[in-house]
N, C-alpha and C. Protein backbone atom coordinates (compact mmCIF):
# COMPACT_ATOMS: atom_id res chain seq x y z
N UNK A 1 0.80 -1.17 0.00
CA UNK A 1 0.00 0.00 0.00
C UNK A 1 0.87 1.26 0.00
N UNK A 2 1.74 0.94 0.91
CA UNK A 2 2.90 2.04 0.79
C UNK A 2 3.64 2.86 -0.50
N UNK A 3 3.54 1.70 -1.35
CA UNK A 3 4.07 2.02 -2.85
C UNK A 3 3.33 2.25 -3.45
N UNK A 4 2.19 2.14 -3.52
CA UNK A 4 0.68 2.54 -4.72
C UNK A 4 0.35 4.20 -4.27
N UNK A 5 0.88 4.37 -2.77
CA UNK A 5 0.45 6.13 -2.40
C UNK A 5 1.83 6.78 -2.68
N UNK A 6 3.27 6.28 -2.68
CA UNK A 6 4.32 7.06 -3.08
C UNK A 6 4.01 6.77 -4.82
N UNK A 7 3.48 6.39 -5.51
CA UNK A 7 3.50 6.29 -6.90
C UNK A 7 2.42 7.31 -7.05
N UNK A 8 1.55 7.08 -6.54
CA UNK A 8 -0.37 8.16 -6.83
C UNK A 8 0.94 9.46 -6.63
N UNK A 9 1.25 9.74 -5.49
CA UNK A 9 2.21 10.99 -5.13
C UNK A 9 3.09 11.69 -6.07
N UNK A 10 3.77 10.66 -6.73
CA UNK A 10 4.33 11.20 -7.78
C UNK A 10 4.03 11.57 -8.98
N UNK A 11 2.88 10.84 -9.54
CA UNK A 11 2.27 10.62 -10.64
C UNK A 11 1.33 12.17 -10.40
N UNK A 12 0.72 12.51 -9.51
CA UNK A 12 0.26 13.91 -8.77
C UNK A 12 1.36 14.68 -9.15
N UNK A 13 2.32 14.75 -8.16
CA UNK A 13 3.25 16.05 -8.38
C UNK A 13 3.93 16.24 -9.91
N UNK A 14 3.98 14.68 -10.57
CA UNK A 14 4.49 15.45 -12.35
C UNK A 14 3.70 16.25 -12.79
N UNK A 15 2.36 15.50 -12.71
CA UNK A 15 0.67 16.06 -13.16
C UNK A 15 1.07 18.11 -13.20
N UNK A 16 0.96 18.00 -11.79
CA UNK A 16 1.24 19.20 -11.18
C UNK A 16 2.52 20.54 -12.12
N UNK A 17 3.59 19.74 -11.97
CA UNK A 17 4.27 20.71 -12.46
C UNK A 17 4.09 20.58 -13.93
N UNK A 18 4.03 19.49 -14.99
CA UNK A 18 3.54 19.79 -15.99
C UNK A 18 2.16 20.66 -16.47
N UNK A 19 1.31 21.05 -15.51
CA UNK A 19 0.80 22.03 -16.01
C UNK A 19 1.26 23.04 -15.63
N UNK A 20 1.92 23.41 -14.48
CA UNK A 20 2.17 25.11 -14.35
C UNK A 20 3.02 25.14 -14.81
N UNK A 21 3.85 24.39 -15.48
CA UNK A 21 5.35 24.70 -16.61
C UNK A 21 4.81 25.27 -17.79
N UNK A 22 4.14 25.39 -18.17
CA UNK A 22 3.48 25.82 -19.54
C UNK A 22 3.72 27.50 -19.32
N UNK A 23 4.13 27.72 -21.00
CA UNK A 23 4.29 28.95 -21.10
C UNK A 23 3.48 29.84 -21.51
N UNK A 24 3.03 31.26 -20.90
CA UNK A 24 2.01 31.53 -21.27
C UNK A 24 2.20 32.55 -23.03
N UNK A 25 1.10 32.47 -23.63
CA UNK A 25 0.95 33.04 -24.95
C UNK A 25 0.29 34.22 -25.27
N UNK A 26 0.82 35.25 -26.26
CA UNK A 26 0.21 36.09 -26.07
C UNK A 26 0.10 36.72 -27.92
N UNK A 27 -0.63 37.92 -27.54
CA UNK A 27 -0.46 38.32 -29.12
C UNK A 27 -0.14 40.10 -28.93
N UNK A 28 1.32 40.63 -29.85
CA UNK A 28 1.90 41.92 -30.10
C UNK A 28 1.18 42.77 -30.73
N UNK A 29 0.51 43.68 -30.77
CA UNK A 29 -0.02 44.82 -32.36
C UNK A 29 0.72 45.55 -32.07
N UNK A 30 1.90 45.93 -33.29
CA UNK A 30 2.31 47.42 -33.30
C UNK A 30 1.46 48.24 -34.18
N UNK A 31 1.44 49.71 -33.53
CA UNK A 31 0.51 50.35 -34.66
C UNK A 31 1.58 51.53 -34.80
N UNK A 32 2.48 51.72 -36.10
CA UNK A 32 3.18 52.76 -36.28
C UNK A 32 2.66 53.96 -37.54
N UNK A 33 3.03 54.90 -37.16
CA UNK A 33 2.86 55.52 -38.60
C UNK A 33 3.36 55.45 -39.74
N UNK A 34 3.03 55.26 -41.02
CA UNK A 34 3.31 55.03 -41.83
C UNK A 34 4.70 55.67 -42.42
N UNK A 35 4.74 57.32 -41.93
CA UNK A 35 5.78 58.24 -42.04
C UNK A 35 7.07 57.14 -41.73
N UNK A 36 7.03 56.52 -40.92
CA UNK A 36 8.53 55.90 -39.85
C UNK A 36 9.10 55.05 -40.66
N UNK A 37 8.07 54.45 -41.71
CA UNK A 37 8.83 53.62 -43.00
C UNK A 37 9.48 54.54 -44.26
N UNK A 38 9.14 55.40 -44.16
CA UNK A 38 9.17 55.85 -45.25
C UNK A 38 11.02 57.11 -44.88
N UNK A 39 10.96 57.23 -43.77
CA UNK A 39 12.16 57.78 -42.81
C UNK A 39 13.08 57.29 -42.81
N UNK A 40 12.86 55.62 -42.04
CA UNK A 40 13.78 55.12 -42.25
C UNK A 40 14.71 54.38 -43.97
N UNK A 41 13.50 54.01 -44.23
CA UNK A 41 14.54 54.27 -46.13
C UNK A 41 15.31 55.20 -46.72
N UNK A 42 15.00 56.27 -45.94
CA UNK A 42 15.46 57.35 -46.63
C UNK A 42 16.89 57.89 -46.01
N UNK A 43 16.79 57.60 -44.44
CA UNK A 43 17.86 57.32 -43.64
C UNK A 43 18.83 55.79 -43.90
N UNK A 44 18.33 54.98 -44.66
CA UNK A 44 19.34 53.58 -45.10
C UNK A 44 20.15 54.59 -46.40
N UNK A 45 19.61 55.67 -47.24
CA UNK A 45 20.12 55.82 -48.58
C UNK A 45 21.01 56.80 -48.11
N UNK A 46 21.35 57.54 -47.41
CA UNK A 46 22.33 58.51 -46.64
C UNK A 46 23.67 57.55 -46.40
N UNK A 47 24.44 57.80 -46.79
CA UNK A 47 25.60 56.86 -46.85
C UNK A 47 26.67 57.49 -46.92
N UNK A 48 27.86 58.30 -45.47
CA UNK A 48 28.22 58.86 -45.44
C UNK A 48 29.47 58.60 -44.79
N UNK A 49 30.94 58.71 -44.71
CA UNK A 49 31.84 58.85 -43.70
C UNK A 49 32.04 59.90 -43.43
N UNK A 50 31.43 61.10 -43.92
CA UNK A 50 32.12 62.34 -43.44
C UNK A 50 31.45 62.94 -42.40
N UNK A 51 31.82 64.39 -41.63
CA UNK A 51 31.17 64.42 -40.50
C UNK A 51 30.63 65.94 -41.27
N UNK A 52 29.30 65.51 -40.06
CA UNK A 52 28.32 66.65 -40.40
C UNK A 52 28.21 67.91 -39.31
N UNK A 53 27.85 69.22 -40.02
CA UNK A 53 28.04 70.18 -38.63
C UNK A 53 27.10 71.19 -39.15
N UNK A 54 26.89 72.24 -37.85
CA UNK A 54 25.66 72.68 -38.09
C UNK A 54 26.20 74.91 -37.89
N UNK A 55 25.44 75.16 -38.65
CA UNK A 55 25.93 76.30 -38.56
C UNK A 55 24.77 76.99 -38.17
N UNK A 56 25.70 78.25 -37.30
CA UNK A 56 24.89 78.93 -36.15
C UNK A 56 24.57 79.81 -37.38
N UNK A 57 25.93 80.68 -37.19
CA UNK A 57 25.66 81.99 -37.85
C UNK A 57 26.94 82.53 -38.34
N UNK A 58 26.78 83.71 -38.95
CA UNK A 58 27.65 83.90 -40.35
C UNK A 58 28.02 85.49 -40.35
N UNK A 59 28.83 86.07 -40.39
CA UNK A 59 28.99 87.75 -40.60
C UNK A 59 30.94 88.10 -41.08
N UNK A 60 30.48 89.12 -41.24
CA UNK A 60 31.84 89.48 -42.32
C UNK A 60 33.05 90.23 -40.96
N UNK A 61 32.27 90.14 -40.02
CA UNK A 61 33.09 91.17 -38.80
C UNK A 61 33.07 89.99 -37.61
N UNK A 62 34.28 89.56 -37.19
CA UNK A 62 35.35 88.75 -36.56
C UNK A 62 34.79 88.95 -35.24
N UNK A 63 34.52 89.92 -34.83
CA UNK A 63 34.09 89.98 -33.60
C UNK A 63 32.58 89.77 -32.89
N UNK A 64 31.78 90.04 -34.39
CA UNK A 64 30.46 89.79 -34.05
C UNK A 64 30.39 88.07 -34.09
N UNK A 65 31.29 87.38 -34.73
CA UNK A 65 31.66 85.85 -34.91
C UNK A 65 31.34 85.53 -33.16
N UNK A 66 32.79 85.82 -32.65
CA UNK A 66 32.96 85.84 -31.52
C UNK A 66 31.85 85.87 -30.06
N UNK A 67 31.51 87.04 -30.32
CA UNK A 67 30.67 86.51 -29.10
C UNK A 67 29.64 86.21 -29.59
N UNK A 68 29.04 85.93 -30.84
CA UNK A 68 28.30 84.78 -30.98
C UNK A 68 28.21 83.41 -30.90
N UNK A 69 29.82 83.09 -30.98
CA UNK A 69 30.52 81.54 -30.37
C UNK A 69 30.10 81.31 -29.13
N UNK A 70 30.59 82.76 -28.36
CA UNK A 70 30.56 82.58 -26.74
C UNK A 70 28.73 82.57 -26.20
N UNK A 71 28.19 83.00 -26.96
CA UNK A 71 26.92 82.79 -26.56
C UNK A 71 26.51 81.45 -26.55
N UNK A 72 26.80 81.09 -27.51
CA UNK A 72 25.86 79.37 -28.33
C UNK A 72 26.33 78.59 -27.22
N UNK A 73 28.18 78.79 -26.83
CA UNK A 73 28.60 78.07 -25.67
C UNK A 73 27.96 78.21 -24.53
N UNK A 74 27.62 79.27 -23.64
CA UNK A 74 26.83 80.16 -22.59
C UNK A 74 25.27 78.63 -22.58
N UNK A 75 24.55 78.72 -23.43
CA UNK A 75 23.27 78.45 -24.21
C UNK A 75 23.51 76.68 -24.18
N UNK A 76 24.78 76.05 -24.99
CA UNK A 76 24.50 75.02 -25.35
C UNK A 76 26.23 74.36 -25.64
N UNK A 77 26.40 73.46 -24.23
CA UNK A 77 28.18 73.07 -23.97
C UNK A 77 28.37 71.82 -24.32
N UNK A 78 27.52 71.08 -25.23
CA UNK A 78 27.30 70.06 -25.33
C UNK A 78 28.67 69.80 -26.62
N UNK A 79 28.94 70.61 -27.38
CA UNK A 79 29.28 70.42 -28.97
C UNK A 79 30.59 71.00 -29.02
N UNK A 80 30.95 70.64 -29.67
CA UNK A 80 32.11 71.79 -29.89
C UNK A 80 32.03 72.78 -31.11
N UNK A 81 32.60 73.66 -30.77
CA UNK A 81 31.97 74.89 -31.41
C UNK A 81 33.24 76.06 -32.05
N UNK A 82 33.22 76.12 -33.28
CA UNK A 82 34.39 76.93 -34.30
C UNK A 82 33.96 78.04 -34.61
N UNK A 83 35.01 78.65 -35.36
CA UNK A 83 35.35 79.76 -36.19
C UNK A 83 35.88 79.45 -37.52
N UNK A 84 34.89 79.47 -38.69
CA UNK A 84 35.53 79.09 -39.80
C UNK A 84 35.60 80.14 -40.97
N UNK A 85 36.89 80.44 -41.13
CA UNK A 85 37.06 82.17 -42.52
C UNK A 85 36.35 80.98 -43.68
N UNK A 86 35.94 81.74 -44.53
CA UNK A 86 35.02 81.26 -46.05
C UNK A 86 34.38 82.44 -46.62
N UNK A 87 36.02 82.59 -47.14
CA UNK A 87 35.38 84.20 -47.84
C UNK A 87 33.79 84.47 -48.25
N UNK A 88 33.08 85.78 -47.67
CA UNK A 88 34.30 86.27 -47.67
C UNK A 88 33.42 86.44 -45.79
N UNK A 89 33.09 85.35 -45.36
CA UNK A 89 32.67 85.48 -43.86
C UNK A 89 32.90 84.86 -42.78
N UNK A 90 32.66 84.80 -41.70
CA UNK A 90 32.82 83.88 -40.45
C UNK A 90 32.25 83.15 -40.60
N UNK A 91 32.08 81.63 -40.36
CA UNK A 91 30.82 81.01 -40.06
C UNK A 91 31.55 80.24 -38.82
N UNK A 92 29.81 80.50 -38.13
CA UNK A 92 29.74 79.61 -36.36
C UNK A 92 29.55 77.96 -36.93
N UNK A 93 30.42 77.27 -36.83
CA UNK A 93 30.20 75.79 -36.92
C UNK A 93 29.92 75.24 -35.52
N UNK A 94 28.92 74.31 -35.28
CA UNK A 94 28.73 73.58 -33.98
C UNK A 94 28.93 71.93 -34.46
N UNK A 95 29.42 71.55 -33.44
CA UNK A 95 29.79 69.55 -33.84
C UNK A 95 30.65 69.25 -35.06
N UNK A 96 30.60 67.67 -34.06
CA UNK A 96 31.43 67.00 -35.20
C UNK A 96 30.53 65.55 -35.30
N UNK A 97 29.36 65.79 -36.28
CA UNK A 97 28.39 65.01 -35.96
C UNK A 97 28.44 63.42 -36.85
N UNK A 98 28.57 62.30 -36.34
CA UNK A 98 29.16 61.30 -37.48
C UNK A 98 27.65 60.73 -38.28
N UNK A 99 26.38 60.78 -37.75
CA UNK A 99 25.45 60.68 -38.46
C UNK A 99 24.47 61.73 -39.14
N UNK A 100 23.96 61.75 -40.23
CA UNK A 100 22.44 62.75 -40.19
C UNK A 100 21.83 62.74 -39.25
N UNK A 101 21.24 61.66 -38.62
CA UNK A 101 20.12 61.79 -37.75
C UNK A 101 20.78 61.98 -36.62
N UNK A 102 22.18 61.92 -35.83
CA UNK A 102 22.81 62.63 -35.40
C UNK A 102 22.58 63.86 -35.07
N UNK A 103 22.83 64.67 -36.08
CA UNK A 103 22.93 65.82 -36.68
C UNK A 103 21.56 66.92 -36.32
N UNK A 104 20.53 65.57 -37.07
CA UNK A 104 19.14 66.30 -37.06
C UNK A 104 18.49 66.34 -35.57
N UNK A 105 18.82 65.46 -34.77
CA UNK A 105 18.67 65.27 -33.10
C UNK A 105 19.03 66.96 -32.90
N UNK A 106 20.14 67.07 -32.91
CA UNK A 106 20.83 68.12 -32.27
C UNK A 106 20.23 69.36 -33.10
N UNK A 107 20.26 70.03 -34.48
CA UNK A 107 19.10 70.63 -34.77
C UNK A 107 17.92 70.81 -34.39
N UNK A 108 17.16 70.02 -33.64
CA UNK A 108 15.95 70.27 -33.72
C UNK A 108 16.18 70.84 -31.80
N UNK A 109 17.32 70.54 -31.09
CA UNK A 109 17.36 71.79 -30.03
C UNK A 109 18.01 73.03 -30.37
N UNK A 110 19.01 72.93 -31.25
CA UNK A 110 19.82 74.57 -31.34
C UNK A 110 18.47 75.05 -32.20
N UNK A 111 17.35 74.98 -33.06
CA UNK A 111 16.39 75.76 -33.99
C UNK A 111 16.10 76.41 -32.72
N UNK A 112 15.92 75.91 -31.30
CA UNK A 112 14.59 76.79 -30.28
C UNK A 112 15.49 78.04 -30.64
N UNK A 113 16.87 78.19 -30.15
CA UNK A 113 17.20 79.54 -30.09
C UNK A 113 17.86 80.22 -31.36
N UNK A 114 18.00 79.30 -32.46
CA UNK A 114 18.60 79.90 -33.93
C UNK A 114 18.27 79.12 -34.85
N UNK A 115 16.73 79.90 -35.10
CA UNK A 115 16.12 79.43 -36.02
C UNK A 115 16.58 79.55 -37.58
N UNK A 116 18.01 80.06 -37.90
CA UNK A 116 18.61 80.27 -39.05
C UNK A 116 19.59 78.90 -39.49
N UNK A 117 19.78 78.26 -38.04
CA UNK A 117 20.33 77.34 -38.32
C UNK A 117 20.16 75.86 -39.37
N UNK A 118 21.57 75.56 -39.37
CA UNK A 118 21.23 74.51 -41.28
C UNK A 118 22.15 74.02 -40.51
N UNK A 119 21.91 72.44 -41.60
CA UNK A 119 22.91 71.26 -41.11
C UNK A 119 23.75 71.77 -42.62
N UNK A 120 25.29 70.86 -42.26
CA UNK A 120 25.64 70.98 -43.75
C UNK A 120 26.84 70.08 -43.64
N UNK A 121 27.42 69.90 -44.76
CA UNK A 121 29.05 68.62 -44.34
C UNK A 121 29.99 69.34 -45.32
N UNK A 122 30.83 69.54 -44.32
CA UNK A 122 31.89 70.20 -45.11
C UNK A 122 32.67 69.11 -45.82
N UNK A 123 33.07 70.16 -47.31
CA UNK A 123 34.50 69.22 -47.92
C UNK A 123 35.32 68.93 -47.60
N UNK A 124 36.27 67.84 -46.98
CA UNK A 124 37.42 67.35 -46.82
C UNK A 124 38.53 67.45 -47.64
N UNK A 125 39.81 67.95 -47.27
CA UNK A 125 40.78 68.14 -48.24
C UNK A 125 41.69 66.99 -48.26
């Protein structure tokens, strides 16, 4: 009798854990906008090693350059931030950005305060 209730016992406790071992199932919906396909293709065709940078601002007088550098810095210490002659003007370069969307991240905070600002990639010599 002893062995017919340690067998019922066991034959119970497999019972047992074979059902709560079961994994439970479920079902995902993503619902995206359609835009996000159409983004990212357009971000696969961008195919770039060069680095991208964003320009503040631009004037023919060296000094108005200047503390316009020191402002953007003041404003935004994240980047690093130049002085580039191109006849026949200054231009404020910010970053050394290795992607577009990089690039466009960081644009879409420097626009709050310089809304003149453009991405652009300079030529390499």
């Amino acid at each position: 009798m002893k062995i017919k209730n340690k067998n019922l016992a066991l034959l119970a406790l497999g019972l047992g854990l074979t059902f709560s071992l079961h994994a439970q199932q479920g079902v995902v919906n993503i619902s995206q906008d359609s835009d996000i396909d159409k983004l990212l293709e357009f971000k696969k065709d961008v195919k770039t090693s060069k680095v991208y940078k964003i320009q503040v601002y631009q004037s023919n007088d060296i000094d108005k350059a200047q503390r316009e550098k020191t402002n953007f810095l003041n404003t935004y210490n994240e980047w690093p931030t130049e002085i580039i002659w191109n006849t026949p003007n200054y231009k404020v370069w910010v970053g050394n950005f290795a992607t577009r969307l990089e690039a466009d991240r960081a644009l879409v905070k420097i626009k709050e305060n310089y809304m003149y600002a453009n991405i652009l990639q300079p030529k390499t010599d």
